[in-house]
C-alpha atoms as a PDB file:
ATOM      1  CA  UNK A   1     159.047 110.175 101.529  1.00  0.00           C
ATOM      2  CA  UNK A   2     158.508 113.319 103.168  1.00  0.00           C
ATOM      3  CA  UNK A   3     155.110 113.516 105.290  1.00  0.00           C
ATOM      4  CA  UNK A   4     152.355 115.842 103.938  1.00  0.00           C
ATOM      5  CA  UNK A   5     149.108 116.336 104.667  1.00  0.00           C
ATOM      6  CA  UNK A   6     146.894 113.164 103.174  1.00  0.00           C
ATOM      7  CA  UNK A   7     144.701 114.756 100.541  1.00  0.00           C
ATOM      8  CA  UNK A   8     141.698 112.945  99.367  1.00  0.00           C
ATOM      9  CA  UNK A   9     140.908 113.370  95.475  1.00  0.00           C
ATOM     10  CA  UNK A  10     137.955 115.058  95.642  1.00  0.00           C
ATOM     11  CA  UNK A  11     140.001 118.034  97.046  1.00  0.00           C
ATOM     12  CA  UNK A  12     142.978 118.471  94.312  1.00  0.00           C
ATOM     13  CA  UNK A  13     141.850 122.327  93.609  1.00  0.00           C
ATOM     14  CA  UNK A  14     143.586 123.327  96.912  1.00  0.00           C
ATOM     15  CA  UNK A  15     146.936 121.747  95.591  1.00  0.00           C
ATOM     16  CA  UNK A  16     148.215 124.834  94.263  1.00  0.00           C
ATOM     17  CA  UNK A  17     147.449 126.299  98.323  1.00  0.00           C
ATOM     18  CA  UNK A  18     149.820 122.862  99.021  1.00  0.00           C
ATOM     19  CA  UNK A  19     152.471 123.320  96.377  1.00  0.00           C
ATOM     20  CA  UNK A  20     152.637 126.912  97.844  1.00  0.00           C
ATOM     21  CA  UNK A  21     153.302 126.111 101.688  1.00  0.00           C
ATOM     22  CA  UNK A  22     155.759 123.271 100.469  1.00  0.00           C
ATOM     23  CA  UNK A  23     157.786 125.304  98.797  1.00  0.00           C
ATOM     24  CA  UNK A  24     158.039 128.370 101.206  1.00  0.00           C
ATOM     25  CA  UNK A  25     161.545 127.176 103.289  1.00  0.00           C
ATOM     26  CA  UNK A  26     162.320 131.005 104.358  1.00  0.00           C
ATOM     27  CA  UNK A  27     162.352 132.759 107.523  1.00  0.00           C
ATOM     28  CA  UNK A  28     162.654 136.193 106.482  1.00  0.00           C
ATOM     29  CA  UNK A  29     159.966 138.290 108.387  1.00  0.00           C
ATOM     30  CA  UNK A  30     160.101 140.676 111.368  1.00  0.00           C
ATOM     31  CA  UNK A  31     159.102 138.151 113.951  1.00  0.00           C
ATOM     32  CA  UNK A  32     162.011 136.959 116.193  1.00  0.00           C
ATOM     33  CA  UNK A  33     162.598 133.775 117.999  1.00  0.00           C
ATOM     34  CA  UNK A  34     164.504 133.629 121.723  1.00  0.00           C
ATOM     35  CA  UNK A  35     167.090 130.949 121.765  1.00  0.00           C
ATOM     36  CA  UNK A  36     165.950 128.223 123.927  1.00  0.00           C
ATOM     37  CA  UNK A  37     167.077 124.991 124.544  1.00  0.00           C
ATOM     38  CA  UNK A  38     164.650 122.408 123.018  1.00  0.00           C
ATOM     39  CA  UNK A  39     163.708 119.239 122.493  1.00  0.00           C
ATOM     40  CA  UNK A  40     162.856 117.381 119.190  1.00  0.00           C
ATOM     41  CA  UNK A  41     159.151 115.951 118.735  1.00  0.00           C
ATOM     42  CA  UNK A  42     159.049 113.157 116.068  1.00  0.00           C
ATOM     43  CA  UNK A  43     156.535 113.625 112.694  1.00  0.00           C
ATOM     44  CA  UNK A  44     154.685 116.557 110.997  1.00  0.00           C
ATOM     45  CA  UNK A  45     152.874 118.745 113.641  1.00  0.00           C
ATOM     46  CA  UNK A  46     148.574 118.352 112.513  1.00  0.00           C
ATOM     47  CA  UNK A  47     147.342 120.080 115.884  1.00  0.00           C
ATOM     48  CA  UNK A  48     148.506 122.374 118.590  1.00  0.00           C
ATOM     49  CA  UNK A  49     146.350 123.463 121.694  1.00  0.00           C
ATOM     50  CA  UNK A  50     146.736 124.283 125.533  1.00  0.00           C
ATOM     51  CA  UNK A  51     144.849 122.139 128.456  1.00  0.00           C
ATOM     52  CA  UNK A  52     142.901 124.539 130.767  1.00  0.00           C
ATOM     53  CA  UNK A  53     143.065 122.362 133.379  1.00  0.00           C
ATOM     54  CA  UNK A  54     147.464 123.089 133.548  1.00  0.00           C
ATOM     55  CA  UNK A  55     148.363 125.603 130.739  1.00  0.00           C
ATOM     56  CA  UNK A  56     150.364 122.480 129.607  1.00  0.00           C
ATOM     57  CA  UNK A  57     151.047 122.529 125.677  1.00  0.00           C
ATOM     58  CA  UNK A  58     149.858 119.445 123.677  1.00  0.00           C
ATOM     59  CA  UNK A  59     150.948 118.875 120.120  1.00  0.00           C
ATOM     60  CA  UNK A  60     149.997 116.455 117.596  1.00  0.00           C
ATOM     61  CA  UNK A  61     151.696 114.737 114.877  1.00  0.00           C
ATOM     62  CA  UNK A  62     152.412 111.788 112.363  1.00  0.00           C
ATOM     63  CA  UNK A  63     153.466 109.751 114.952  1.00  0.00           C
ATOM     64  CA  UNK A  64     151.631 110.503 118.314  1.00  0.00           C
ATOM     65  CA  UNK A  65     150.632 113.545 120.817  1.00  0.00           C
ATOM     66  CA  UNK A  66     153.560 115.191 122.760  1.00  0.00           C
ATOM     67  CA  UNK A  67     154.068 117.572 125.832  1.00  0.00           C
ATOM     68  CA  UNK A  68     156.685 119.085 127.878  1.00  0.00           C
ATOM     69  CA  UNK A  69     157.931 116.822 130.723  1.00  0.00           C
ATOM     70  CA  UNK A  70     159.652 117.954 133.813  1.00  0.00           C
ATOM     71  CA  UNK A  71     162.719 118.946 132.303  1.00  0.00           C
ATOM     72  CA  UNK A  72     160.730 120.730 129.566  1.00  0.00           C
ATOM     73  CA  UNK A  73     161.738 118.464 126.701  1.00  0.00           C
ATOM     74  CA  UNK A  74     159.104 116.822 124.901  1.00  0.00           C
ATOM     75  CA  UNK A  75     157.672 113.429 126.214  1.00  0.00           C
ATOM     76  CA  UNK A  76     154.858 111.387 124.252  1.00  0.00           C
ATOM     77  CA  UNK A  77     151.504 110.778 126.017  1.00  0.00           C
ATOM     78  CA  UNK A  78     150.561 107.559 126.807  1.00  0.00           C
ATOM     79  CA  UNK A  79     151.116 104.666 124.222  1.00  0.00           C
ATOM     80  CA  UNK A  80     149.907 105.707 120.989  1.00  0.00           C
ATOM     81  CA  UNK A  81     152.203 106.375 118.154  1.00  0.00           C
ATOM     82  CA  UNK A  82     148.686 107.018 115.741  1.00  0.00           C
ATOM     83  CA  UNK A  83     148.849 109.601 113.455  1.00  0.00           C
ATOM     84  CA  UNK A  84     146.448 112.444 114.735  1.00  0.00           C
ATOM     85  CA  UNK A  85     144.972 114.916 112.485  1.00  0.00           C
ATOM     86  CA  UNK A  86     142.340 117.647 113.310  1.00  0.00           C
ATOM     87  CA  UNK A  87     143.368 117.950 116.676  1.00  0.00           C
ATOM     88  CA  UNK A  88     141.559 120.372 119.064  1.00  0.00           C
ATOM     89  CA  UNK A  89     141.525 120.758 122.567  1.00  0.00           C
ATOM     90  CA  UNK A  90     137.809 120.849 123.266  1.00  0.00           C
ATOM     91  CA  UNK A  91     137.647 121.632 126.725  1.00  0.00           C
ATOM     92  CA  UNK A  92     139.801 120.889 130.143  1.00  0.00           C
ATOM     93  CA  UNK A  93     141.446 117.401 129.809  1.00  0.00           C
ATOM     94  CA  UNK A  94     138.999 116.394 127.100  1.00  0.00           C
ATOM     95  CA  UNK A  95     140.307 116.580 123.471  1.00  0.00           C
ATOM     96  CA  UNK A  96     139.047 115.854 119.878  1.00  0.00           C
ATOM     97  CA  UNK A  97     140.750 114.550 116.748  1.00  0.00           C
ATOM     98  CA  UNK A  98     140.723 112.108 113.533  1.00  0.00           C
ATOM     99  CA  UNK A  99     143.441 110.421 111.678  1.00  0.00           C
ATOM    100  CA  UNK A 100     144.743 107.072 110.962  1.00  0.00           C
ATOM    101  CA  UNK A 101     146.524 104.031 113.144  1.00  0.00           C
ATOM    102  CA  UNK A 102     150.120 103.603 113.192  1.00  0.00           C
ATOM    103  CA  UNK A 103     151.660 100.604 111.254  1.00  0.00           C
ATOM    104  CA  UNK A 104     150.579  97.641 112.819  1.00  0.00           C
ATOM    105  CA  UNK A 105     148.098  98.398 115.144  1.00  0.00           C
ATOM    106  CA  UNK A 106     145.337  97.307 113.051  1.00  0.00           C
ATOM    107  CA  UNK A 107     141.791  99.253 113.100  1.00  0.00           C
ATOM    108  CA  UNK A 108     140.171 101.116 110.445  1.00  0.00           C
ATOM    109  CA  UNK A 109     142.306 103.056 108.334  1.00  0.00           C
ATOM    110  CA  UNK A 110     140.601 106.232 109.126  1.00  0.00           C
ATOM    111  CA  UNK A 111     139.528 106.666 112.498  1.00  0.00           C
ATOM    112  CA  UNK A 112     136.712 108.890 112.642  1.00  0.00           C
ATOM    113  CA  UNK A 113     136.367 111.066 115.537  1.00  0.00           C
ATOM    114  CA  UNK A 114     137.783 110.025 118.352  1.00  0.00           C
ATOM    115  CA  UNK A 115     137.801 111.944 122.434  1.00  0.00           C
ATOM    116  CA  UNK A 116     140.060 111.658 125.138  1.00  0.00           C
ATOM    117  CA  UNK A 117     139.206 112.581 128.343  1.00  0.00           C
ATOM    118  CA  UNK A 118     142.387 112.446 130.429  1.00  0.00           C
ATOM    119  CA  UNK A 119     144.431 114.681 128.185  1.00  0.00           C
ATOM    120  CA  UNK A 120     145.268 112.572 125.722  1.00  0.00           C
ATOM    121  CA  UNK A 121     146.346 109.685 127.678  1.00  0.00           C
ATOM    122  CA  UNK A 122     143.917 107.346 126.116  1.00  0.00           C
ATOM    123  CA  UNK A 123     141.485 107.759 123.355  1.00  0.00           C
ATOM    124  CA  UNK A 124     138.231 106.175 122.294  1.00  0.00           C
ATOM    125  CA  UNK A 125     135.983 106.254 119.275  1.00  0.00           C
ATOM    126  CA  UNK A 126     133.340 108.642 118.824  1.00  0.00           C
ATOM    127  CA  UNK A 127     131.551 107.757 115.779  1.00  0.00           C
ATOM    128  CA  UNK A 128     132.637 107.468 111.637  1.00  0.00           C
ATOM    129  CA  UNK A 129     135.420 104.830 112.204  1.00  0.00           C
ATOM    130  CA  UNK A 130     136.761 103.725 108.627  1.00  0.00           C
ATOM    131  CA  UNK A 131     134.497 106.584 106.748  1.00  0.00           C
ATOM    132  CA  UNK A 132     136.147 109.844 107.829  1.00  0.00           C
ATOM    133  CA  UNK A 133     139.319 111.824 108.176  1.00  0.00           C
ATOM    134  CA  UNK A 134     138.988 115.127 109.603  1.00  0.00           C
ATOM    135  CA  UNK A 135     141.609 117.445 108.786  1.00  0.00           C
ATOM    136  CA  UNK A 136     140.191 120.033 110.657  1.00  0.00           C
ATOM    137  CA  UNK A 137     137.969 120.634 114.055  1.00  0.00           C
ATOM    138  CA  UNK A 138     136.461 123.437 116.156  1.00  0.00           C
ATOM    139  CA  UNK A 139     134.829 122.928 119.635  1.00  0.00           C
ATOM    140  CA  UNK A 140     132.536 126.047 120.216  1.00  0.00           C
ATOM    141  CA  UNK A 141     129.285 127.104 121.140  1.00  0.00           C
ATOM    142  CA  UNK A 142     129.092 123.473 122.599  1.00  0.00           C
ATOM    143  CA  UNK A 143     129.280 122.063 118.712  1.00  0.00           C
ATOM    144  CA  UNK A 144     131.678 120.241 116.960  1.00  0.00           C
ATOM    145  CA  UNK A 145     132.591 121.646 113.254  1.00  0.00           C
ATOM    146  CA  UNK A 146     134.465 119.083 111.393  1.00  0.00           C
ATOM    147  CA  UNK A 147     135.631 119.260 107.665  1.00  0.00           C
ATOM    148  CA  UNK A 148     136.040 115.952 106.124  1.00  0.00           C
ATOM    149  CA  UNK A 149     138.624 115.679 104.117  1.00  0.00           C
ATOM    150  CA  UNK A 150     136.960 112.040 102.424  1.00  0.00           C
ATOM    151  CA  UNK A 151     134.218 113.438 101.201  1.00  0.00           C
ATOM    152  CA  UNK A 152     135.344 117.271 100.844  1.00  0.00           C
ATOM    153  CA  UNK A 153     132.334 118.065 103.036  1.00  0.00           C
ATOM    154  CA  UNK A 154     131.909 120.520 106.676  1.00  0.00           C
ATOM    155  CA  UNK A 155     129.896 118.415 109.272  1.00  0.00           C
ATOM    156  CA  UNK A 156     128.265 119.483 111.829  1.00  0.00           C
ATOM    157  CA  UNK A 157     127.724 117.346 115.692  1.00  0.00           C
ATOM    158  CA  UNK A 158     126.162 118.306 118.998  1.00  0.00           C
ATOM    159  CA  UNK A 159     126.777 115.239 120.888  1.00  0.00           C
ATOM    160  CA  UNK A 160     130.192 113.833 118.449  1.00  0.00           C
ATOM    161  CA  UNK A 161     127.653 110.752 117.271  1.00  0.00           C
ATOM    162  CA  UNK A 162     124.980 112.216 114.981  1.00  0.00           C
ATOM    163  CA  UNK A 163     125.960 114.586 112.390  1.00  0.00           C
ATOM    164  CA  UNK A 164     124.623 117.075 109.908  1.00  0.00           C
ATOM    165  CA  UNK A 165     126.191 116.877 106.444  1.00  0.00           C
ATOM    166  CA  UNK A 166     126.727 120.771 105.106  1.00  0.00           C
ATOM    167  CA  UNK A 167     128.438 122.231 102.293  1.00  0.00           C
ATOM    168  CA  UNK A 168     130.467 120.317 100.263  1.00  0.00           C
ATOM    169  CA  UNK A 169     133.871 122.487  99.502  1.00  0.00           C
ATOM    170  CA  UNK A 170     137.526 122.582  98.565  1.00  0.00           C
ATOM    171  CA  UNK A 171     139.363 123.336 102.127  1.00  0.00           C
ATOM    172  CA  UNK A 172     142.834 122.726 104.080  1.00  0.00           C
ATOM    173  CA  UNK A 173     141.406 124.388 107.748  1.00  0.00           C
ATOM    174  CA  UNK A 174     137.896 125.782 109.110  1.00  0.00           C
ATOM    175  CA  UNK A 175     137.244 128.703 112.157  1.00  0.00           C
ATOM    176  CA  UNK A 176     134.280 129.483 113.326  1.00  0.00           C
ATOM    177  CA  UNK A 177     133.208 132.818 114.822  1.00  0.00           C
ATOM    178  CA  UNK A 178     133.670 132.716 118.649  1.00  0.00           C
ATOM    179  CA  UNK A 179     130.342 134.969 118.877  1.00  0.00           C
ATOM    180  CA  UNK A 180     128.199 134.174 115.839  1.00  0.00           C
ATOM    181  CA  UNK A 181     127.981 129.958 115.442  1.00  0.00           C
ATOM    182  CA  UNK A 182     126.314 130.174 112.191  1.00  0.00           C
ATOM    183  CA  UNK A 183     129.850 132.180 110.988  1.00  0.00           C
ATOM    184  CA  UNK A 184     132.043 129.730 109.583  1.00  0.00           C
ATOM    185  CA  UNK A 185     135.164 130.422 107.755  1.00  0.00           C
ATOM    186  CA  UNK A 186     137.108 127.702 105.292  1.00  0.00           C
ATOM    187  CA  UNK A 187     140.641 128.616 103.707  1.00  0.00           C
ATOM    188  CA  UNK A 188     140.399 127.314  99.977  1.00  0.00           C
ATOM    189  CA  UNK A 189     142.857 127.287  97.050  1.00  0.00           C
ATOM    190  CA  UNK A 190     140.849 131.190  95.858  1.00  0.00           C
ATOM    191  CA  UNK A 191     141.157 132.408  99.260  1.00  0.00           C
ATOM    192  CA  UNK A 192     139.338 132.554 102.915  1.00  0.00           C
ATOM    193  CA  UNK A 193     135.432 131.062 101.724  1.00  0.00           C
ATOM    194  CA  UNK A 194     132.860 132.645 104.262  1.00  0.00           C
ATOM    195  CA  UNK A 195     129.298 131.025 105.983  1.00  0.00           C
ATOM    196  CA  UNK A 196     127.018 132.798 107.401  1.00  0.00           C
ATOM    197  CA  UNK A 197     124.396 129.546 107.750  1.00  0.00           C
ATOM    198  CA  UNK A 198     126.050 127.581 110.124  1.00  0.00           C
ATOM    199  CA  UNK A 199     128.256 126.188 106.698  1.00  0.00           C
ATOM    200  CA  UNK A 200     125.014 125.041 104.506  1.00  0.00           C
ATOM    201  CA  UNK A 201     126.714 127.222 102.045  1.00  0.00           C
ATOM    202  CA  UNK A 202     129.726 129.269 101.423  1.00  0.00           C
ATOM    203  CA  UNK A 203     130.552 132.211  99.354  1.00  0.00           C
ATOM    204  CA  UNK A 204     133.259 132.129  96.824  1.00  0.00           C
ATOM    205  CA  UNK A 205     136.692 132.357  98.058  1.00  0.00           C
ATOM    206  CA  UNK A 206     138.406 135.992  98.806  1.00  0.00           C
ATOM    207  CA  UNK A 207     142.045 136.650  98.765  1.00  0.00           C
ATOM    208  CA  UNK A 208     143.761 136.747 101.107  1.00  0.00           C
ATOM    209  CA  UNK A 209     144.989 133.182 101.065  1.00  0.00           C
ATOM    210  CA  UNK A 210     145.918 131.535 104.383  1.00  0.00           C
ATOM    211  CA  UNK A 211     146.874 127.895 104.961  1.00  0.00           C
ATOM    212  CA  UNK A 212     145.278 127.938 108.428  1.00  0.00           C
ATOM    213  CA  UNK A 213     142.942 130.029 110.835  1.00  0.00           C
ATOM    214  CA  UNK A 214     141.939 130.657 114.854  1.00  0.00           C
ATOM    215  CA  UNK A 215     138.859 132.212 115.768  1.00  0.00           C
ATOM    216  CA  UNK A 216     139.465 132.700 119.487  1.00  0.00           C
ATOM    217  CA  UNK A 217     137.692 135.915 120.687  1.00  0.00           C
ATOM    218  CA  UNK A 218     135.513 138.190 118.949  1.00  0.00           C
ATOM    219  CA  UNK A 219     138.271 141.078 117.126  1.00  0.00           C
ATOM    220  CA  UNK A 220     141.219 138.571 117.216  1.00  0.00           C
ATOM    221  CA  UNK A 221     140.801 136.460 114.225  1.00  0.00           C
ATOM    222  CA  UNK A 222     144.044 134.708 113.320  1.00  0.00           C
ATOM    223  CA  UNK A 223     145.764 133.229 109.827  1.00  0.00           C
ATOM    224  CA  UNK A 224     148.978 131.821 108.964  1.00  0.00           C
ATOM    225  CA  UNK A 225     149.338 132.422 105.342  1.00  0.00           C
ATOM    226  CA  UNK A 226     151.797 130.284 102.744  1.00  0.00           C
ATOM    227  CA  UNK A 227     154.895 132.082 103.953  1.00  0.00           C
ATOM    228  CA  UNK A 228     154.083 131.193 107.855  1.00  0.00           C
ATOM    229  CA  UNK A 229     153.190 134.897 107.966  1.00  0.00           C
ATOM    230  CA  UNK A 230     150.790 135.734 110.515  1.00  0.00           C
ATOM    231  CA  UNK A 231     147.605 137.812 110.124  1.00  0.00           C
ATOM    232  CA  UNK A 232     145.544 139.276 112.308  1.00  0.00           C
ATOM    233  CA  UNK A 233     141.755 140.440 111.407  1.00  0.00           C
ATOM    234  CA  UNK A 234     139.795 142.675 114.038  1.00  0.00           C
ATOM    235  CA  UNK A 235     136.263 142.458 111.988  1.00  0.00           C
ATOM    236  CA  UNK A 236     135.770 138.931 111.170  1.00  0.00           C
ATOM    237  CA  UNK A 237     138.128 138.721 108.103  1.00  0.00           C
ATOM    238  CA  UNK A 238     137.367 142.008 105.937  1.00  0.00           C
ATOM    239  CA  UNK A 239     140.743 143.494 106.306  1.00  0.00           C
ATOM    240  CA  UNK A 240     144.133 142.182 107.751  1.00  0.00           C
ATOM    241  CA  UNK A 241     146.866 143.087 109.223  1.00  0.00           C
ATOM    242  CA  UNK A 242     150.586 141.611 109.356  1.00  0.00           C
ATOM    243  CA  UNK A 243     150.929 140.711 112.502  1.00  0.00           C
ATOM    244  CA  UNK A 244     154.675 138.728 112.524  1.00  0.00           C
ATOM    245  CA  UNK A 245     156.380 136.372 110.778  1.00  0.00           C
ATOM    246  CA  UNK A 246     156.513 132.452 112.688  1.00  0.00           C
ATOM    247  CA  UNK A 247     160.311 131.303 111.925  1.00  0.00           C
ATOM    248  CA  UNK A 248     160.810 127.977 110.288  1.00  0.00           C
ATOM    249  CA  UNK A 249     159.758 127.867 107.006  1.00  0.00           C
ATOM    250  CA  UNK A 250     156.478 125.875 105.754  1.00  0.00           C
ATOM    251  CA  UNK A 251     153.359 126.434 107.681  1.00  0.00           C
ATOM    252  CA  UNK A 252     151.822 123.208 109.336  1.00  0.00           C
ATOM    253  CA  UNK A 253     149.433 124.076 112.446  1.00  0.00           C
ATOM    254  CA  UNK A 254     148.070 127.062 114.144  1.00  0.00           C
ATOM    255  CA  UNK A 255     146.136 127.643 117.115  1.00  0.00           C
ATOM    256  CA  UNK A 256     145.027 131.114 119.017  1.00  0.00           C
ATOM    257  CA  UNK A 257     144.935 130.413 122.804  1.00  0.00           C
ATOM    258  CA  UNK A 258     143.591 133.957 123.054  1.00  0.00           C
ATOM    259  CA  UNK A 259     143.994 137.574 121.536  1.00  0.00           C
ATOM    260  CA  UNK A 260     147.875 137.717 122.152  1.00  0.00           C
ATOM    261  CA  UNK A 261     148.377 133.964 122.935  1.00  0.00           C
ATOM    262  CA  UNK A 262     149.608 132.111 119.731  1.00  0.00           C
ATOM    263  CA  UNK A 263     150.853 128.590 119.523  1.00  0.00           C
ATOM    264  CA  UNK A 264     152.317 127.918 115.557  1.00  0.00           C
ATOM    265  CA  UNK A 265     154.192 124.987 113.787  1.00  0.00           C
ATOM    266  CA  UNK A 266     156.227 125.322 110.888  1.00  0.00           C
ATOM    267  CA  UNK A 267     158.850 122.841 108.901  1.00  0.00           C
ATOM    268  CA  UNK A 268     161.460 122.978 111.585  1.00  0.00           C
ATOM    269  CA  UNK A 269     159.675 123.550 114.943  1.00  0.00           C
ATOM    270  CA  UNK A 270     156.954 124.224 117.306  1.00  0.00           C
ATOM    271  CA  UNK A 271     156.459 128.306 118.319  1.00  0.00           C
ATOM    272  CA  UNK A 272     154.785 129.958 120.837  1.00  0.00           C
ATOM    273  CA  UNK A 273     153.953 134.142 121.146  1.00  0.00           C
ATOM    274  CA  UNK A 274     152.844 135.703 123.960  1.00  0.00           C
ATOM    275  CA  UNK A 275     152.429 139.041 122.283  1.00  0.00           C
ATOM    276  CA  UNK A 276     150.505 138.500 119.239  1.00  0.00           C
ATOM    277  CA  UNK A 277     152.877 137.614 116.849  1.00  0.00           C
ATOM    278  CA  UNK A 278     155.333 139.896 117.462  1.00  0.00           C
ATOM    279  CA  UNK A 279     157.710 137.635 118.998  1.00  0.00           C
ATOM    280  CA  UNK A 280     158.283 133.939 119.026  1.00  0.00           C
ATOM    281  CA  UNK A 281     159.914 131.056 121.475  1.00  0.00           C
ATOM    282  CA  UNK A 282     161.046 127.772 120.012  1.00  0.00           C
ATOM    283  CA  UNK A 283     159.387 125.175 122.094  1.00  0.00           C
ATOM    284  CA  UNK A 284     160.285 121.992 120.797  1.00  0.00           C
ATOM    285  CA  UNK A 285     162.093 120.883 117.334  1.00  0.00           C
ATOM    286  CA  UNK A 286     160.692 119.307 114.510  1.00  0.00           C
ATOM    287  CA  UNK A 287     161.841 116.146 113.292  1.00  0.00           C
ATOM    288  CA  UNK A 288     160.274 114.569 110.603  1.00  0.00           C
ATOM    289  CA  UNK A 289     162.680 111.087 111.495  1.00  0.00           C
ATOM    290  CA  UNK A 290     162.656 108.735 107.962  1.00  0.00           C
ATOM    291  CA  UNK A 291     160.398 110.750 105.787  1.00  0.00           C
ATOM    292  CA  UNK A 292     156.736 110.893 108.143  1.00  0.00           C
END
């Protein structure tokens, strides 16, 4: 069976945003990708980010967190083959995500949040073991946003053990505004749902769609959209602008580094731009393996 994103029932208005990004398989665009020679990393791509502390690139999947080894192809980090949604790289060598154990290992089925601070080597529970999956995180402003895909609810953490319950909506991916905290975008099956209380509430959904967003400076507000195209919005989502097209058919992860710095997944690989879209490299290959 082929691996999708695990969604809970409370959340089945945002399956016509999945049915969309399932069945988008082109890679028509203006974006190009260099011919590279890459390595395969195993299981649907949840998370993507960059470690400040080596510019290495980390990317989670269905079956464990990956990065390039000496010879550039794609090497898994430490022992765990755990399936790691909401993945963000919170800060140098100290990362955040959620998710659920790989067969076997025993533990809670969903994990909660859970840190690593050695860059993914090893990882330790946080707090909400067997009550959450996030599907989505954001580090900034020295918070944690998380959206709970269980309960179809944003949360809100300071210190990753107490949280504040917010809105309760419909979402695949959250951003938050790198300048304003209480800003908080959600992309729902209607279209990209605005905050502007910290995500106590959230307006009604505008087009356009996108399947995911990253918020990393003020002016350079990022979303992939159903056909892995990639927007760009320079005043905090009003208007957008086609930015390129990420090759490889269905959308799975995107992550800004910065304004011209873009890290994407899609169905057959992971991509990275160094010049906002407009051109792509093919860092590793996707392969989804027996069906994950």
């Amino acid at each position: 069976m082929k691996n999708t994103r695990k969604w809970p029932l409370a959340t089945t208005a945002v399956l016509a945003l999945t049915l969309a990004l399932t069945a988008c398989s082109s890679d028509s665009g203006t974006s190009t990708a260099a011919a590279t020679s890459v390595a395969s990393v195993h299981g649907h791509v949840h998370g993507l980010g960059i470690d400040p502390a080596d510019n290495r690139l980390y990317v989670a999947t269905h079956e464990g967190n990956y990065t390039p080894g000496k010879d550039g192809a794609a090497q898994r980090v430490g022992n765990s083959k755990d399936d790691f949604m909401g993945f963000t790289v919170a800060k140098a060598k100290t990362f955040l995500a959620s998710g659920h154990p790989a067969p076997g290992t025993g533990g809670p089925g969903n994990r909660g949040l859970i840190e690593s601070t050695d860059s993914g080597k090893t990882w330790k529970t946080r707090s909400l073991a067997g009550e959450v999956d996030f599907h989505a995180l954001d580090y900034t402003h020295g918070t944690i946003y998380g959206y709970d895909s269980t309960n179809a609810l944003l949360r809100v953490s300071k210190d990753g053990a107490a949280w504040d319950d917010r809105a309760r909506l419909q979402a695949l991916d959250i951003a938050v505004s790198p300048d304003a905290p209480d800003t908080v975008l959600a992309t729902t099956a209607e279209g990209i749902a605005m905050s502007t209380d910290g995500g106590r509430t959230f307006a009604a959904g505008k087009q356009p769609a996108m399947a995911f967003l990253s918020w990393p400076k003020p002016g350079a507000l990022y979303g992939l959209d159903d056909s892995s195209g990639l927007n760009r919005s320079t005043d905090g989502g009003a208007t957008w602008q086609k930015a390129g097209t990420v090759p490889g058919g269905q959308a799975q992860a995107l992550t800004a580094v910065d304004a011209e710095h873009i890290l994407a997944a899609t169905q057959n690989g992971v991509y990275e731009s160094r010049d906002g879209g407009k051109t792509f490299t093919k860092r590793f290959t996707v392969d989804v393996g027996d069906g994950h």
